[in-house]
Protein backbone atom coordinates (compact mmCIF):
# COMPACT_ATOMS: atom_id res chain seq x y z
CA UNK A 1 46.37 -55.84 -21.25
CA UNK A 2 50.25 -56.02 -21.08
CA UNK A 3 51.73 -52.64 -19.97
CA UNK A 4 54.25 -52.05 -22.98
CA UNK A 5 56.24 -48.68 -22.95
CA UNK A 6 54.04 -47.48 -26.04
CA UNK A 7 51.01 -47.82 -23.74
CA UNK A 8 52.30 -46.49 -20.79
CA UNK A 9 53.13 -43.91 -22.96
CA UNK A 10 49.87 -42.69 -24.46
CA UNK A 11 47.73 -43.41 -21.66
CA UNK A 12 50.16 -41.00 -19.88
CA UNK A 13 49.90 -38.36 -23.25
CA UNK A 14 46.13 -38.93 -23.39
CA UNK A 15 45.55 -38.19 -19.97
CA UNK A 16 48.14 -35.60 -18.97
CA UNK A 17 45.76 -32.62 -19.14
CA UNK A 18 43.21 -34.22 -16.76
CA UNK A 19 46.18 -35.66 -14.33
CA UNK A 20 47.17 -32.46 -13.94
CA UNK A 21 44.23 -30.89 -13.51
CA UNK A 22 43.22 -33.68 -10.57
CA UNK A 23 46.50 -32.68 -8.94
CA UNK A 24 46.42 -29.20 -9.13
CA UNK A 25 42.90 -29.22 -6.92
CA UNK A 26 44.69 -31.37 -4.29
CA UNK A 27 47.94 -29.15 -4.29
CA UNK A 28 46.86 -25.82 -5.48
CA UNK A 29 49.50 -24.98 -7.29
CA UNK A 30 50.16 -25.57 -11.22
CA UNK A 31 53.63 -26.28 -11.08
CA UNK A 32 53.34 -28.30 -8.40
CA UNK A 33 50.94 -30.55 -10.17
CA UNK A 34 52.91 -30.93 -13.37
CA UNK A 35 55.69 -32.53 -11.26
CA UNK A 36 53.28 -34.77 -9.40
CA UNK A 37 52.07 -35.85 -12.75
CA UNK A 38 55.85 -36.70 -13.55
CA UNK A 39 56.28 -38.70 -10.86
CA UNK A 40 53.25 -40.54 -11.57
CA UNK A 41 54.06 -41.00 -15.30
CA UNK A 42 57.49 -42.81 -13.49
CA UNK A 43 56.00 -44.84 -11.19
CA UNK A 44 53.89 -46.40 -13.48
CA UNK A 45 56.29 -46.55 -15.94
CA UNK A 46 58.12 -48.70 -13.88
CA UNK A 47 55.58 -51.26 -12.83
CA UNK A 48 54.88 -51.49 -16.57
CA UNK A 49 58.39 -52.36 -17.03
CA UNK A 50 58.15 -54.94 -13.50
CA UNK A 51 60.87 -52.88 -11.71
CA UNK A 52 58.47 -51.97 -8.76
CA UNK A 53 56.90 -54.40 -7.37
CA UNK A 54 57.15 -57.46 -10.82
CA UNK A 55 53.58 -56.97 -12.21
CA UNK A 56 53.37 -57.76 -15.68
CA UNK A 57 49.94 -56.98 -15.88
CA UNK A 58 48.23 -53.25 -15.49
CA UNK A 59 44.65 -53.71 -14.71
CA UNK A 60 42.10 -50.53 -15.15
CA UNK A 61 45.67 -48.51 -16.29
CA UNK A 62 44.01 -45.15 -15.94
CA UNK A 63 41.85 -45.76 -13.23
CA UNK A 64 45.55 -46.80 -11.46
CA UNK A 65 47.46 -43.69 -12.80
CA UNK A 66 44.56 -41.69 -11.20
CA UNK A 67 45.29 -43.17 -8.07
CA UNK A 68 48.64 -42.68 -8.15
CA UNK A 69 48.61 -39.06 -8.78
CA UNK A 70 46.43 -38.91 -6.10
CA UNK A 71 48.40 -40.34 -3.71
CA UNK A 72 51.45 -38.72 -4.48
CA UNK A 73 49.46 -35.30 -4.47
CA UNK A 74 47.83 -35.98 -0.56
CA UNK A 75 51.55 -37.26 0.34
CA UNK A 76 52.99 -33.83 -0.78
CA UNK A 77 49.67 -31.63 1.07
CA UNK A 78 51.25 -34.22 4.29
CA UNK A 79 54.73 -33.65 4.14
CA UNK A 80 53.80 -29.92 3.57
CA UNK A 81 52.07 -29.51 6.55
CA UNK A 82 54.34 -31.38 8.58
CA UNK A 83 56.94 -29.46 7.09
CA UNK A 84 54.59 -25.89 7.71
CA UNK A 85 53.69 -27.13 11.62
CA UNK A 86 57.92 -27.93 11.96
CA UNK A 87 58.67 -23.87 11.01
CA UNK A 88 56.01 -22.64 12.62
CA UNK A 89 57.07 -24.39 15.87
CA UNK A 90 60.94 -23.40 15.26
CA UNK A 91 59.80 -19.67 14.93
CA UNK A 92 58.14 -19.69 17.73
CA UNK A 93 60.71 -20.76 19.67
CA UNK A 94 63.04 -18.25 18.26
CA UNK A 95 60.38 -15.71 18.73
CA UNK A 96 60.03 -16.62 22.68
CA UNK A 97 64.25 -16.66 22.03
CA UNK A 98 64.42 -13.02 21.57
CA UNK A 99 64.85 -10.94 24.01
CA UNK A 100 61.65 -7.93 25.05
CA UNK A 101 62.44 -4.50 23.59
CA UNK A 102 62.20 -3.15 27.51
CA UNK A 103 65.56 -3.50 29.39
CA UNK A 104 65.73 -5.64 32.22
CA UNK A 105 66.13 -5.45 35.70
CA UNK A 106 69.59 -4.63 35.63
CA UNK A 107 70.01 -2.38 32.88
CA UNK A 108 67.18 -0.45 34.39
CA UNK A 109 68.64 -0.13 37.92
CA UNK A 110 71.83 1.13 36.59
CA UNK A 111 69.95 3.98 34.55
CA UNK A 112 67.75 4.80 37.75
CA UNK A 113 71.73 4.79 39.45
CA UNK A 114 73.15 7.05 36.36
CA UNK A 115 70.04 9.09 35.93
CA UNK A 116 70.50 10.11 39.99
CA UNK A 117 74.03 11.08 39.25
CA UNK A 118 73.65 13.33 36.51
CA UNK A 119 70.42 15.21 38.43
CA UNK A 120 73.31 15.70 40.94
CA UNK A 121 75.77 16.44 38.56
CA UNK A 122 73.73 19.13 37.13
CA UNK A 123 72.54 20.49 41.01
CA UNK A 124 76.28 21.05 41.55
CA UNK A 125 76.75 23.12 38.35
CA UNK A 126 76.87 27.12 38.78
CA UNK A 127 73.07 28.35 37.23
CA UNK A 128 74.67 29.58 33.90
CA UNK A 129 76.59 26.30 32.87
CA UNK A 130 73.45 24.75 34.08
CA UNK A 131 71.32 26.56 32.23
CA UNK A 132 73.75 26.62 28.75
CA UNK A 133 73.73 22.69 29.21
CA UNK A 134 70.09 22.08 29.38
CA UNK A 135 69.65 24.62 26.55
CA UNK A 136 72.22 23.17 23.80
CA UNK A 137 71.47 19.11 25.24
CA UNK A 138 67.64 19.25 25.95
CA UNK A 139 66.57 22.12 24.13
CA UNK A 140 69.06 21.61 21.12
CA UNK A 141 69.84 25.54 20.81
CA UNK A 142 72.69 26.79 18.82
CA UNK A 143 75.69 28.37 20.67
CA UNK A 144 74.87 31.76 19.66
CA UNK A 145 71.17 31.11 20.84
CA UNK A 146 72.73 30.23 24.42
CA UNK A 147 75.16 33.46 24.25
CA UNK A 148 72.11 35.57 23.68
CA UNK A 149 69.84 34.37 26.04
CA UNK A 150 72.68 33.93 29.03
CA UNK A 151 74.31 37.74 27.73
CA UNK A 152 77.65 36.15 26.74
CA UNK A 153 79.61 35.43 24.31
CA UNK A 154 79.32 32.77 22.05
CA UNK A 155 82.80 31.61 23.39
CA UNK A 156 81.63 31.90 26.65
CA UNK A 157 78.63 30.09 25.89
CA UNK A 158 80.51 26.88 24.23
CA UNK A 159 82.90 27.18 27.37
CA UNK A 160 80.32 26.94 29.60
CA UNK A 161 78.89 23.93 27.89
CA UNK A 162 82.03 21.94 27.44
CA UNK A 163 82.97 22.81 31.32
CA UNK A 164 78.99 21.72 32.55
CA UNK A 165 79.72 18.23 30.10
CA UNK A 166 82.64 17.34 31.27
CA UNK A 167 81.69 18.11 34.76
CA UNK A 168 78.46 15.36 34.19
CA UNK A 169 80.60 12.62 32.35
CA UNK A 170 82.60 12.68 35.25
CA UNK A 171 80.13 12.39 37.82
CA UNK A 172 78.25 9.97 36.27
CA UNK A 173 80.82 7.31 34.98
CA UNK A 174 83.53 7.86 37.85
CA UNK A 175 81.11 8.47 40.40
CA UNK A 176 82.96 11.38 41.99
């Protein structure tokens, strides 16, 4: 049988449904299997034509478009999972790339070093600022919570707190 563009053309129109359908269970994917099927329909469009390789002659055409949808469907599946194994290897190197969410040995001795400081700092305040810091820091009470419970002011009590804070900044980041 000589492979004329009319016959390449409705063996590829009589057998597109089933093409596709053979490609689609290699590659899972519809889409996917219409564009192998494309391919196909060019590759043997070309041998028809002698471009690809000079054959005149197409012998057991559909048997031959089969196989060539085949291939080209298992060479896609390979390059995927080459393609699959290359980003799974790159992410785990960028996964071992990034750093752990606990500090290191450095950043933790320097918070032991400024945690000391301000348990010092706060040793050295007088008992009220001490006690009006931890209460508006650690407990998060209102000024006018601290003024009632110390029997001050509010003024007093925001005075007291800005004196103990700037008292513990110092200490800890000058050290003195």
């Amino acid at each position: 049988m000589r492979a004329t563009d009319h016959d390449i053309l409705g063996l590829f129109v009589s057998h597109q449904r089933e093409l596709i359908g053979y490609a689609r269970a290699i590659v899972g994917d519809q889409g996917l299997a219409e564009d192998i099927v494309q391919d196909a329909y060019i590759r043997i469009d070309r041998v028809g034509r002698g471009v690809a390789g000079g054959a005149d002659r197409l012998d057991g055409p559909v048997a031959y478009l089969f196989r060539i949808v085949r291939n080209l469907a298992i060479d896609h599946r390979r390059r995927l999972g080459r393609e699959n194994a290359h980003i799974v290897s790159d992410a785990l190197a960028d996964t071992a790339a990034i750093a752990e969410e606990r500090p290191g040995p450095e950043a933790t001795a320097i918070a032991r070093n400024e945690l000391r400081l301000l348990t010092d700092a706060l040793a050295e305040l007088p008992e009220r600022s001490r006690i009006a810091l931890e209460m508006y820091r650690f407990g998060g009470c209102r000024f006018s919570d601290i003024a009632e419970h110390l029997d001050v002011s509010v003024g007093t009590a925001h005075k007291l707190v800005v004196e103990a804070l700037r008292h513990c900044r110092q200490r800890v980041y000058t050290g003195r």
